[in-house]
C-alpha atoms as a PDB file:
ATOM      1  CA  UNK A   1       1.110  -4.080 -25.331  1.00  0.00           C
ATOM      2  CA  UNK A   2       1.551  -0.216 -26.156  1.00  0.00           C
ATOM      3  CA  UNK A   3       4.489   1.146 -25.856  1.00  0.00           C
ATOM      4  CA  UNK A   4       5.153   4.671 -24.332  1.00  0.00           C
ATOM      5  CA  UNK A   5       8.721   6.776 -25.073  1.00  0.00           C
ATOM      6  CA  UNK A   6       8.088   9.509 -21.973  1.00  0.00           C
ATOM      7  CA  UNK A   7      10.937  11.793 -23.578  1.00  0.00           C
ATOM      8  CA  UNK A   8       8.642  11.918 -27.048  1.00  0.00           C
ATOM      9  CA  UNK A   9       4.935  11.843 -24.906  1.00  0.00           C
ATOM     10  CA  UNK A  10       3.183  15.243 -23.630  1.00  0.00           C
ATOM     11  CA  UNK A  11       3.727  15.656 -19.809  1.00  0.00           C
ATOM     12  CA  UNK A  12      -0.174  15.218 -19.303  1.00  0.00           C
ATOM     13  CA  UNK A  13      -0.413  11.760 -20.768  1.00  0.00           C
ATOM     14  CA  UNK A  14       3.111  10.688 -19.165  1.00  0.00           C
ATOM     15  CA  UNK A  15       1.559  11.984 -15.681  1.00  0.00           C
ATOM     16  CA  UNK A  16      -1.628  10.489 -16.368  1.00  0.00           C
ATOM     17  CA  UNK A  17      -0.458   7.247 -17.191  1.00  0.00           C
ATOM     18  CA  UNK A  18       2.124   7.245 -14.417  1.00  0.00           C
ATOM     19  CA  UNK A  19      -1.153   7.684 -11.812  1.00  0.00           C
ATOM     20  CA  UNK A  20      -2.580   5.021 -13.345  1.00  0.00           C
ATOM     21  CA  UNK A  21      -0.005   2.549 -13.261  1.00  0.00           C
ATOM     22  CA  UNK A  22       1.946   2.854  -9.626  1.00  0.00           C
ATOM     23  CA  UNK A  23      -0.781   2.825  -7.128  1.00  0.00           C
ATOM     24  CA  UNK A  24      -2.232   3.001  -4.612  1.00  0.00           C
ATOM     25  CA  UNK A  25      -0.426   5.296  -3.524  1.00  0.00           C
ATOM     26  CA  UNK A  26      -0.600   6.755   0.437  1.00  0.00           C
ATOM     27  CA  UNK A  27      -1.047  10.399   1.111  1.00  0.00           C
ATOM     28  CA  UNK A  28       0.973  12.582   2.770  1.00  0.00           C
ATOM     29  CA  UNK A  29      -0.955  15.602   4.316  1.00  0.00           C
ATOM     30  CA  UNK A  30       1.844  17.677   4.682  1.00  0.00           C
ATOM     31  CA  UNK A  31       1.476  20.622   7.112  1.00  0.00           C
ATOM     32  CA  UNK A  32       3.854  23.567   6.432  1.00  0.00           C
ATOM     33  CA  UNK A  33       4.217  27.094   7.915  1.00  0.00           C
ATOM     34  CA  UNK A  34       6.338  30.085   6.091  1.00  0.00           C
ATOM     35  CA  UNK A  35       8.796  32.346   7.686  1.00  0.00           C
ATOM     36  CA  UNK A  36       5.962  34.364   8.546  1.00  0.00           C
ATOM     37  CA  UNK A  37       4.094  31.545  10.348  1.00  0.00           C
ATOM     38  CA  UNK A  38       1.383  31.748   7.946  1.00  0.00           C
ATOM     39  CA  UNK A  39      -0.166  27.863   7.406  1.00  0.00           C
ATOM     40  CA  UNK A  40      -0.622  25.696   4.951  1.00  0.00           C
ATOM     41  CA  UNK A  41      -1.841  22.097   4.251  1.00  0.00           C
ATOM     42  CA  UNK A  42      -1.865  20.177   1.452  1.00  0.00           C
ATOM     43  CA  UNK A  43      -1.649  16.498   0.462  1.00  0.00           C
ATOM     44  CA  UNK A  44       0.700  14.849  -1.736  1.00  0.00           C
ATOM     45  CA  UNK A  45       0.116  11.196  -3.148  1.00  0.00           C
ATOM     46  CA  UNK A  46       3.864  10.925  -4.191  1.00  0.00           C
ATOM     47  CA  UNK A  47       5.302   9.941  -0.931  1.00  0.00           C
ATOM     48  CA  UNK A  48       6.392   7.028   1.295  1.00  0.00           C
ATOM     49  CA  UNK A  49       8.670   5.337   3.677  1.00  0.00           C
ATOM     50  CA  UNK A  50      12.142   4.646   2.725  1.00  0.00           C
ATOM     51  CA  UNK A  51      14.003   4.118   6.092  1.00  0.00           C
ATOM     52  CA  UNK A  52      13.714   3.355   9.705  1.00  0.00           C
ATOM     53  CA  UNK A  53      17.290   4.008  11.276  1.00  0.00           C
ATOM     54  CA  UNK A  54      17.080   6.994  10.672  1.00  0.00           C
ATOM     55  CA  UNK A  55      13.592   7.101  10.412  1.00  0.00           C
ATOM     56  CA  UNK A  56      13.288   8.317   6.816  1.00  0.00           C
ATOM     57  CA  UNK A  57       9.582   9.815   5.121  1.00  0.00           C
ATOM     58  CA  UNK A  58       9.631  11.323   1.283  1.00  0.00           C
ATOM     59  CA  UNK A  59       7.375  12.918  -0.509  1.00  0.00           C
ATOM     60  CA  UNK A  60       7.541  15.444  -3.499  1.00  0.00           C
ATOM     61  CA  UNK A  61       5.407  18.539  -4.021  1.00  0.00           C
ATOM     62  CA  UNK A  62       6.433  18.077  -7.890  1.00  0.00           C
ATOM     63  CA  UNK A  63       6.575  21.500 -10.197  1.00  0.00           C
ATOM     64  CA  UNK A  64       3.476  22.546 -11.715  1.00  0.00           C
ATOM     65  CA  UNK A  65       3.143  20.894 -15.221  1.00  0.00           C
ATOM     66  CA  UNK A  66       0.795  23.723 -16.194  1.00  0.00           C
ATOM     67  CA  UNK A  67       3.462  26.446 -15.862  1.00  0.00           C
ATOM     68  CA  UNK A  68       6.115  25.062 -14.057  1.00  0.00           C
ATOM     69  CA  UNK A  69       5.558  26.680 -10.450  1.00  0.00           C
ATOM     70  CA  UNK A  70       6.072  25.746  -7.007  1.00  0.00           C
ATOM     71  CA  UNK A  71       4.150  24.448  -4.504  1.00  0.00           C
ATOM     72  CA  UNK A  72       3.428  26.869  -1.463  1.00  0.00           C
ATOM     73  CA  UNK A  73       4.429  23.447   0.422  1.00  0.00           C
ATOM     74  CA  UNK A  74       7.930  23.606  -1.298  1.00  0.00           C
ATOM     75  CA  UNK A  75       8.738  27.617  -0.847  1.00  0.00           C
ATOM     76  CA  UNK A  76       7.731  26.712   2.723  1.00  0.00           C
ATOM     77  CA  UNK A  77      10.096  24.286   3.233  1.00  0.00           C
ATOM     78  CA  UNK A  78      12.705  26.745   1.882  1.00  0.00           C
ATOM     79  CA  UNK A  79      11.673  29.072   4.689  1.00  0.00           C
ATOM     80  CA  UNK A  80      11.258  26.661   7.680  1.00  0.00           C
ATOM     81  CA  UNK A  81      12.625  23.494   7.062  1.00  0.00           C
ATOM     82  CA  UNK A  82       9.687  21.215   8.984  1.00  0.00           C
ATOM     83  CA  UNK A  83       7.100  19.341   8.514  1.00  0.00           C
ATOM     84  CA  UNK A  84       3.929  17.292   9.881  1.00  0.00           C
ATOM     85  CA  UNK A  85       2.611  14.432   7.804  1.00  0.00           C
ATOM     86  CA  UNK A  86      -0.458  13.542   8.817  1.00  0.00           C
ATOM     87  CA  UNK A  87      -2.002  10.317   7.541  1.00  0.00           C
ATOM     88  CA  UNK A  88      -5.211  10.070   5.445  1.00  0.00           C
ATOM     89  CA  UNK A  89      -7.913   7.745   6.304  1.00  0.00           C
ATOM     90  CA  UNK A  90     -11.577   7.198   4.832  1.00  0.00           C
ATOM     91  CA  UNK A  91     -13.061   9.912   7.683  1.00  0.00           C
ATOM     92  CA  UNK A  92     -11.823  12.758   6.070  1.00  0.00           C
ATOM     93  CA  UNK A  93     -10.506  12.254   2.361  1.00  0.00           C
ATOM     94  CA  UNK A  94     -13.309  14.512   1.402  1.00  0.00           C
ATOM     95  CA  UNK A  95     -11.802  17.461   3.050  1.00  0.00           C
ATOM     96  CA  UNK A  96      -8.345  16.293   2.573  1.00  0.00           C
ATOM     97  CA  UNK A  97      -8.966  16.452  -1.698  1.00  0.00           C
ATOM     98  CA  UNK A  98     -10.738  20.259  -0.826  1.00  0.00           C
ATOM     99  CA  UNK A  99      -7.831  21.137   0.689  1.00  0.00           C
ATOM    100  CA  UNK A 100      -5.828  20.233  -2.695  1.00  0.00           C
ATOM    101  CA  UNK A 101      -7.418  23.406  -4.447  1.00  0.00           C
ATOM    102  CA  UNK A 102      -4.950  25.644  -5.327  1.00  0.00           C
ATOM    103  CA  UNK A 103      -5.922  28.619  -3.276  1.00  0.00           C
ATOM    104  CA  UNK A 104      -3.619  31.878  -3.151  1.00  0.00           C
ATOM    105  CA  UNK A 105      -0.392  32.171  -0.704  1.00  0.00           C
ATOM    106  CA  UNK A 106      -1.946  33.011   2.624  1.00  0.00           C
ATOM    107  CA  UNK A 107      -5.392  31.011   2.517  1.00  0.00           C
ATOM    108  CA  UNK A 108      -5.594  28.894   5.575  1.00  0.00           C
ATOM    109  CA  UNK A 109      -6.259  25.594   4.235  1.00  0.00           C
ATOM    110  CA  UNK A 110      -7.073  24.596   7.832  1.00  0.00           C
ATOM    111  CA  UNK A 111      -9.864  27.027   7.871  1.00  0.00           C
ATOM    112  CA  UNK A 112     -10.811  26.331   4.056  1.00  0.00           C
ATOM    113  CA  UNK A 113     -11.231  22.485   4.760  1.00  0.00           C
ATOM    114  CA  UNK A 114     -12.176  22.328   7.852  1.00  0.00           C
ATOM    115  CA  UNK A 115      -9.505  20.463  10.059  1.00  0.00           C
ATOM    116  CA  UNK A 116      -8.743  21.370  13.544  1.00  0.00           C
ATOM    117  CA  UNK A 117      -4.990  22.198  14.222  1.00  0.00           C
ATOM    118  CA  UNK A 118      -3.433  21.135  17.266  1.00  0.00           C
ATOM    119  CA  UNK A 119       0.213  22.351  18.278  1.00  0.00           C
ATOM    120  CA  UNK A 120       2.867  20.172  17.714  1.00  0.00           C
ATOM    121  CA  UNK A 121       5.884  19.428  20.392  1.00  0.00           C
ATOM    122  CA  UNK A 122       8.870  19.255  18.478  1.00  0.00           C
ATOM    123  CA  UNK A 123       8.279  21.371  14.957  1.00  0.00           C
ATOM    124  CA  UNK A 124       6.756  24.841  14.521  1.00  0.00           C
ATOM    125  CA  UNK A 125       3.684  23.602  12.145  1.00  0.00           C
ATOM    126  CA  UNK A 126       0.319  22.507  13.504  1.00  0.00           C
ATOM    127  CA  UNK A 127      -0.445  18.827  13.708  1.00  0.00           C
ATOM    128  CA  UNK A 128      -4.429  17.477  11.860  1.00  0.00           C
ATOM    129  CA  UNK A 129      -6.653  16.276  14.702  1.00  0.00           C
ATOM    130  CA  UNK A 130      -8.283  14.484  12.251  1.00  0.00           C
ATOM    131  CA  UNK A 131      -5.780  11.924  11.400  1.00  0.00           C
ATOM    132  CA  UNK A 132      -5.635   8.832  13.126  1.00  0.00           C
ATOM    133  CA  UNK A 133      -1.490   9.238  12.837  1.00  0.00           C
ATOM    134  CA  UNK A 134       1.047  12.195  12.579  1.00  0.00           C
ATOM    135  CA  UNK A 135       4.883  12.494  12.272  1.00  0.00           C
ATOM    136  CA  UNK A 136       6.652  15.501  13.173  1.00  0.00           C
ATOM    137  CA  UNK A 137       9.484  16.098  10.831  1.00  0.00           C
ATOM    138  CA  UNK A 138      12.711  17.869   9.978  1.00  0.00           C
ATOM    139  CA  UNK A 139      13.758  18.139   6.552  1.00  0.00           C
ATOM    140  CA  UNK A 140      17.254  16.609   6.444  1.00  0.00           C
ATOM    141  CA  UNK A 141      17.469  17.603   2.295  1.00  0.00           C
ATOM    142  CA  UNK A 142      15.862  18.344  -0.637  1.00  0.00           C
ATOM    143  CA  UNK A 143      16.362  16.817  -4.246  1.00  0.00           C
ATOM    144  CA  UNK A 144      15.317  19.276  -7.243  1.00  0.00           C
ATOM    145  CA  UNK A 145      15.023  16.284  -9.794  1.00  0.00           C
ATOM    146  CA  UNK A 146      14.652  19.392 -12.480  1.00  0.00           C
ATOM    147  CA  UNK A 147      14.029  22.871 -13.551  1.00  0.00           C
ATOM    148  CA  UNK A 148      11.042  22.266 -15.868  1.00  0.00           C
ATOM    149  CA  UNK A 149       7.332  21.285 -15.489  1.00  0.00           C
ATOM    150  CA  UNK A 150       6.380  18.194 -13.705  1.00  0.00           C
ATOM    151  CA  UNK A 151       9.840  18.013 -12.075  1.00  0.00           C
ATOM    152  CA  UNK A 152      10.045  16.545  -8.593  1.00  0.00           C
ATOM    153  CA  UNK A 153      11.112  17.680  -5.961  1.00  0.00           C
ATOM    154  CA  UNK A 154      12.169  15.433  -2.969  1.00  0.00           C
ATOM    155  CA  UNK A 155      11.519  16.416   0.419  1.00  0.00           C
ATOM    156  CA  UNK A 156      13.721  13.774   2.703  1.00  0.00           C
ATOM    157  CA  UNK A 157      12.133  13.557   5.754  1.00  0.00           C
ATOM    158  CA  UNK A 158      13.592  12.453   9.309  1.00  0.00           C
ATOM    159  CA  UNK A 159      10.680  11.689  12.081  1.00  0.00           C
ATOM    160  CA  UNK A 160      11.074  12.902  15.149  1.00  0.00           C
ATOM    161  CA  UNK A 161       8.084  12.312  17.211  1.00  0.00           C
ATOM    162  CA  UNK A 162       4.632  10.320  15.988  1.00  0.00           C
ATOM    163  CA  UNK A 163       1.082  10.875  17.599  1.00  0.00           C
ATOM    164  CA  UNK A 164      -0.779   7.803  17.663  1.00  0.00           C
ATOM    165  CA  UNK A 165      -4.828   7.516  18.211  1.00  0.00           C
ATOM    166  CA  UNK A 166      -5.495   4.594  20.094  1.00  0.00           C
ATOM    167  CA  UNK A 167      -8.859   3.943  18.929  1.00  0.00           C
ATOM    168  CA  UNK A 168      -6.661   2.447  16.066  1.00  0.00           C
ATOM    169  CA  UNK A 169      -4.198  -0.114  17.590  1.00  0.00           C
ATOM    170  CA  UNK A 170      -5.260  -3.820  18.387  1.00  0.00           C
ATOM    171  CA  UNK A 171      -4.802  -5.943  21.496  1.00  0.00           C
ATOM    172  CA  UNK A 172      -1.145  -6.102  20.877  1.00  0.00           C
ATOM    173  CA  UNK A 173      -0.893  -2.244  20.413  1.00  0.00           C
ATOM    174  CA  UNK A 174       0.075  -2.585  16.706  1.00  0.00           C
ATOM    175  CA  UNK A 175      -1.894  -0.697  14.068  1.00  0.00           C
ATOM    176  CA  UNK A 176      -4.988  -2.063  12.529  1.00  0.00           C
ATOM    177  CA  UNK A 177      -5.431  -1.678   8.535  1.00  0.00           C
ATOM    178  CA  UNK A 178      -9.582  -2.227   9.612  1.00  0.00           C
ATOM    179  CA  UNK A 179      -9.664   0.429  12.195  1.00  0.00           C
ATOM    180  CA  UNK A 180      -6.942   2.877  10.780  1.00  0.00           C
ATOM    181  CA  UNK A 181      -9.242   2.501   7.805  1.00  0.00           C
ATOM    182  CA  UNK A 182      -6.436   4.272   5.527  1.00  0.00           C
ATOM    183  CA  UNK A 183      -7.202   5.617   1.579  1.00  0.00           C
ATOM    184  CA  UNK A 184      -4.846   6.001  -1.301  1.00  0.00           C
ATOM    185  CA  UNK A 185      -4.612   7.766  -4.467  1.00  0.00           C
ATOM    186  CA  UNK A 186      -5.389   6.177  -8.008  1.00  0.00           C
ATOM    187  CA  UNK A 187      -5.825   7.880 -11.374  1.00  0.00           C
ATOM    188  CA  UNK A 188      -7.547   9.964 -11.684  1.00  0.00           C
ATOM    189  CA  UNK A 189     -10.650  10.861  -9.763  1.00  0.00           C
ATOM    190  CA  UNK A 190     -10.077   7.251  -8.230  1.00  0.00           C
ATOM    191  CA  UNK A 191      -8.948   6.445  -4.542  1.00  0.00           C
ATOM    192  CA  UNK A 192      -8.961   2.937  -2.898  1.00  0.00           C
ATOM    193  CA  UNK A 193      -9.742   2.564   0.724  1.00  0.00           C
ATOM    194  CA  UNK A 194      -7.481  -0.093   2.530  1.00  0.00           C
ATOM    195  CA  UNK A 195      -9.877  -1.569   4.518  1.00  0.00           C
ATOM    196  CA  UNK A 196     -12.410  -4.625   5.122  1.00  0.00           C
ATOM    197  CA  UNK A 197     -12.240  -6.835   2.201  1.00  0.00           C
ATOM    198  CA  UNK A 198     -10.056  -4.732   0.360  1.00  0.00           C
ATOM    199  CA  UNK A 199      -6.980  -6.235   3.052  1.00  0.00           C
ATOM    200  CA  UNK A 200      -5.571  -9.870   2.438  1.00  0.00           C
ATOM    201  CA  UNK A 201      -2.520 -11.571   4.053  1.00  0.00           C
ATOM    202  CA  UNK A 202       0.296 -12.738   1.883  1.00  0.00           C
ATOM    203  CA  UNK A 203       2.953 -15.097   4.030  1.00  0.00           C
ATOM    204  CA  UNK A 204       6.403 -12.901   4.123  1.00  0.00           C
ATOM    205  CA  UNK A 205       9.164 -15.862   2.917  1.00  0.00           C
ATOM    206  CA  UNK A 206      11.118 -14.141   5.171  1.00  0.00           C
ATOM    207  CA  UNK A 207      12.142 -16.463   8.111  1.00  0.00           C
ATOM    208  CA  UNK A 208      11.475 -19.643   6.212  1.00  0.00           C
ATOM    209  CA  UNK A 209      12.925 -20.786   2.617  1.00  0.00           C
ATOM    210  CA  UNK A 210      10.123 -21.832   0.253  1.00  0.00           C
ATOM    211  CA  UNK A 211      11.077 -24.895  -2.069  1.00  0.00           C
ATOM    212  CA  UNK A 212       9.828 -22.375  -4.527  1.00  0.00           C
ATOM    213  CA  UNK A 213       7.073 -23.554  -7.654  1.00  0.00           C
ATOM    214  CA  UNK A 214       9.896 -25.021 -10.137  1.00  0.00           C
ATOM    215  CA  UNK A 215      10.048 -28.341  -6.893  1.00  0.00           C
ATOM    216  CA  UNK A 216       6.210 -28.547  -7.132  1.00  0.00           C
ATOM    217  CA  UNK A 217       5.030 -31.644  -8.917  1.00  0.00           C
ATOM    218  CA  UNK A 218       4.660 -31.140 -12.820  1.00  0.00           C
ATOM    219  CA  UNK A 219       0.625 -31.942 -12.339  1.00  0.00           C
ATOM    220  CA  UNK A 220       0.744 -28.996 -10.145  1.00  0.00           C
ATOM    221  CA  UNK A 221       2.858 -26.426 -11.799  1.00  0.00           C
ATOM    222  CA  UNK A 222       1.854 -26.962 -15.394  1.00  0.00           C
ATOM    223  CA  UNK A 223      -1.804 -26.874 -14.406  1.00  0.00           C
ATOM    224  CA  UNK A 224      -4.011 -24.366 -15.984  1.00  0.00           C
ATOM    225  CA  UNK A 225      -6.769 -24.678 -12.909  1.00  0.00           C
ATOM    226  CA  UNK A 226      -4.222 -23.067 -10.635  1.00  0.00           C
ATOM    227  CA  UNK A 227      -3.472 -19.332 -10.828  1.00  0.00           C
ATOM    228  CA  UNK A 228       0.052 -17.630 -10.253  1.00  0.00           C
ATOM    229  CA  UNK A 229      -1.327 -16.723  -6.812  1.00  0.00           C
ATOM    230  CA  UNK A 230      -2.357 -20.356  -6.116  1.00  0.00           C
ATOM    231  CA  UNK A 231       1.695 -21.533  -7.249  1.00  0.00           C
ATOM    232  CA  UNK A 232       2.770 -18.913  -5.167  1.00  0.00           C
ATOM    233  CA  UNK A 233       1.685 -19.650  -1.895  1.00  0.00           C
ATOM    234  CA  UNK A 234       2.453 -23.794  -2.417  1.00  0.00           C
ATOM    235  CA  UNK A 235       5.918 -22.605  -3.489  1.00  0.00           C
ATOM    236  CA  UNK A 236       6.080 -20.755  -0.334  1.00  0.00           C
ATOM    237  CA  UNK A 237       5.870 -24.231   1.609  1.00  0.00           C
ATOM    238  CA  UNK A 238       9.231 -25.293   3.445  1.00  0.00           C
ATOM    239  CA  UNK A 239       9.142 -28.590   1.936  1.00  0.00           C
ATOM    240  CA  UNK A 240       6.981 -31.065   0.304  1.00  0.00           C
ATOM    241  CA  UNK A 241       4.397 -33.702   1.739  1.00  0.00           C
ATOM    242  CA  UNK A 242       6.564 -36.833   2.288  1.00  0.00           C
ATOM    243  CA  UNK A 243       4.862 -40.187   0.633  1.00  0.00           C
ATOM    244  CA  UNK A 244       4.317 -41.910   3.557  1.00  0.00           C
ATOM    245  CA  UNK A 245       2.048 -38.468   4.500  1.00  0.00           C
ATOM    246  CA  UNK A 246       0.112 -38.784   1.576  1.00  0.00           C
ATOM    247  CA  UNK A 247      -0.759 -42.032   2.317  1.00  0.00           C
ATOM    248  CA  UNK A 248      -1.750 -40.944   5.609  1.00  0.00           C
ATOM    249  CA  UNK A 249      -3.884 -38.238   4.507  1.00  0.00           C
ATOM    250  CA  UNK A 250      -5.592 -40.680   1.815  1.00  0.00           C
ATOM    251  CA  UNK A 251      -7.270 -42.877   4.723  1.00  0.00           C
ATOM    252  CA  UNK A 252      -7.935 -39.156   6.510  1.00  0.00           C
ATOM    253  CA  UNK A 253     -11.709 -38.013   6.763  1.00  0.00           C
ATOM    254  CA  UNK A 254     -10.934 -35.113   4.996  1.00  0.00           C
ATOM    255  CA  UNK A 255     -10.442 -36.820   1.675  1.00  0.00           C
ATOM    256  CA  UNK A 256     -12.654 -40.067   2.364  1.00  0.00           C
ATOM    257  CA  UNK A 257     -15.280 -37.261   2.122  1.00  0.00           C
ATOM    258  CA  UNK A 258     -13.380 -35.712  -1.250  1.00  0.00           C
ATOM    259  CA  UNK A 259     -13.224 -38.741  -3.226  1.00  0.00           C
ATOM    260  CA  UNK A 260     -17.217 -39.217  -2.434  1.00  0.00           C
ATOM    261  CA  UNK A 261     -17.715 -35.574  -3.608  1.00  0.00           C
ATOM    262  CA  UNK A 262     -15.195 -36.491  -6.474  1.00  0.00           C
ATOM    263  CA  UNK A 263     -17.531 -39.671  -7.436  1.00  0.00           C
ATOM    264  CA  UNK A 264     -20.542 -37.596  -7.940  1.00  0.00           C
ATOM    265  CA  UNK A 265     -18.630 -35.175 -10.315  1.00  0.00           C
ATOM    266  CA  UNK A 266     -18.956 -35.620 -14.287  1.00  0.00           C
ATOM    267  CA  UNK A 267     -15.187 -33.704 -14.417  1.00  0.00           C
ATOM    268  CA  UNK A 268     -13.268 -35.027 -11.783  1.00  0.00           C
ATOM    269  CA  UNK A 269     -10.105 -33.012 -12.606  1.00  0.00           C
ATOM    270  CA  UNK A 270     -11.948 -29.615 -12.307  1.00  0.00           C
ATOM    271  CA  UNK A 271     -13.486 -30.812  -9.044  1.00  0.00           C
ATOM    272  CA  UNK A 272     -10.519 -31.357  -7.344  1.00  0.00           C
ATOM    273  CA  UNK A 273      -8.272 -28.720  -8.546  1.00  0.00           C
ATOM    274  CA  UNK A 274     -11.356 -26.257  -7.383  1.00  0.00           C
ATOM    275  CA  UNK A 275     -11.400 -27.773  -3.835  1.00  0.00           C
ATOM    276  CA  UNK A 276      -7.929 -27.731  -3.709  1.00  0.00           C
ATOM    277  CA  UNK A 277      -8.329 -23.621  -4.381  1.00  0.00           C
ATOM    278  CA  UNK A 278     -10.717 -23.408  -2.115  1.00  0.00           C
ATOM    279  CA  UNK A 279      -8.369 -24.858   0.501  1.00  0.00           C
ATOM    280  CA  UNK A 280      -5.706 -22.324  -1.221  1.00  0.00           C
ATOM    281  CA  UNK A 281      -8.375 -19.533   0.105  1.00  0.00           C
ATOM    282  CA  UNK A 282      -8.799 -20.436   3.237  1.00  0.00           C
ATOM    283  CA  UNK A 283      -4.672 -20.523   3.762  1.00  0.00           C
ATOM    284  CA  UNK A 284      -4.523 -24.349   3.986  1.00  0.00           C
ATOM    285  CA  UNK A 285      -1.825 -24.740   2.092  1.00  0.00           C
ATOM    286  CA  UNK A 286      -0.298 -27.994   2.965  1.00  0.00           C
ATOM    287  CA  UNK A 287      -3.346 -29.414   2.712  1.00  0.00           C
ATOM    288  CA  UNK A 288      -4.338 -28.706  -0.425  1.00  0.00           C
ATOM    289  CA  UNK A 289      -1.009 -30.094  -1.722  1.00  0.00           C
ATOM    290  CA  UNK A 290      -1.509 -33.199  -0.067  1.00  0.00           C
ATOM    291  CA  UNK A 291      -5.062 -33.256  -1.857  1.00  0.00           C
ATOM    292  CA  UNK A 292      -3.978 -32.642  -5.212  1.00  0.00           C
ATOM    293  CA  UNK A 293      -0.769 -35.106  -4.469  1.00  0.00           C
ATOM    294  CA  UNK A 294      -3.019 -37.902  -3.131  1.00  0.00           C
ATOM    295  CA  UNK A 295      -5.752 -37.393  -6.381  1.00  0.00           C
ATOM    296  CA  UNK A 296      -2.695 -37.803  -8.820  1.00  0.00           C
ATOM    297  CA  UNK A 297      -1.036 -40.586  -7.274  1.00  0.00           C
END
């Protein structure tokens, strides 16, 4: 391990390493007006959700590292205190990072990138046809974390009204990650886009109490065929397989078939750990217990 003091570490590498690090991290596409109603749009990676009652978005146009200036975003704020965040998905990140260029006060980054505004209902600034989801916003505060370069500054958010395309809900009317088709921001050059294989289900522990990996047979825990994600999700089981269920399961098809396999294998051990993971990958988590519980008993 390296070790980095950020107080005795240029800004660049701090920043850069920062980027690197925490990530991905969603865009905020942040449309702003002045007090002259003049436009502007520009996207900002430090930002998220941090409240629903009230609803509660931040982001932070940060202070230029470079010379320690302001964002147009963040004198506009100081002029008209709203905001649209638009969402960015994999349709129009190219024209999202063009409209990151740092073009003089006044340029129409609507124009310059090539996004289509549409008036919003609550809040003076124009809404991105483009994105699949918008929030119109009042800024309740904002938090100067510091006077000199790379300083953020914390615009707190409160929602008032979101636009929603439909083309991206599911049969329940719920947003889907394959259809909203969402991108975040890496290091870097590098983005991520949050969609197809890239999306993977991990069971919340939320409304059940795992027995957790330190209950999980020593064979099982100690085991160095099973990953940290393989622990985790048997941990996250309610409770273990009872004995007189593994002796069920051993006269089951399922493993009358498994000790064949397991018969034709020079390294038993590795065989059944593996088909136990594959079980692990397919979210059949009981039963893979109850395989490697049955093999070692």
């Amino acid at each position: 391990m390296i070790k980095i003091d950020p107080k005795n570490t240029a800004i660049p590498a701090v920043h850069q390493t920062l980027l690197g690090a925490i990530g991905p991290r969603p865009i905020a596409f942040a449309s702003t007006v002045d007090a002259d109603g003049n436009p502007n749009l520009s996207p900002f990676s430090f930002f998220n959700v941090f409240g629903v009652n009230p609803t509660t978005l931040i982001f932070s146009p940060s202070r230029k590292g470079r010379d320690n200036t302001t964002k147009h975003t963040y004198e506009n704020l100081k002029e008209v205190p709203e905001v649209v965040i638009n969402v960015v998905n994999y349709n129009m990140v190219q024209q999202t990072s063009l409209s990151s260029t740092e073009y003089p006060k006044g340029v129409n980054e609507f124009v310059k990138a090539g996004f289509t505004p549409i008036p919003s209902e609550m809040v003076i600034p124009a809404r991105v046809k483009e994105s699949p989801v918008q929030f119109e916003c009042k800024v309740r505060e904002i938090i100067e974390t510091g006077d000199q370069g790379g300083a953020g500054n914390l615009v707190i958010c409160e929602i008032l009204l979101i636009h929603i395309d439909k083309s991206v809900l599911d049969d329940n009317g719920n947003i889907d990650p394959h259809k909203i088709d969402l991108v975040g921001r890496m290091g870097g050059d590098y983005y991520c886009r949050a969609s197809g294989d890239a999306v993977f289900i991990v069971a919340k522990p939320l409304q059940k109490m795992g027995i957790g990996i330190d209950l999980l047979p020593d064979y099982v825990k100690n085991s160095n065929h099973l990953s940290g994600n393989d622990l985790g999700k048997l941990g996250n089981l309610e409770t273990l397989p009872t004995v007189e269920e593994i002796n069920n399961y051993k006269t089951s098809e399922p493993f009358l078939k498994f000790k064949v396999m397991l018969a034709k294998a020079s390294d038993e051990e590795h065989v059944a750990y593996y088909y136990a993971k594959n079980l692990l990958e397919q979210s059949k988590i009981t039963e893979a217990l109850k395989v490697l519980m049955a093999y070692n008993s």
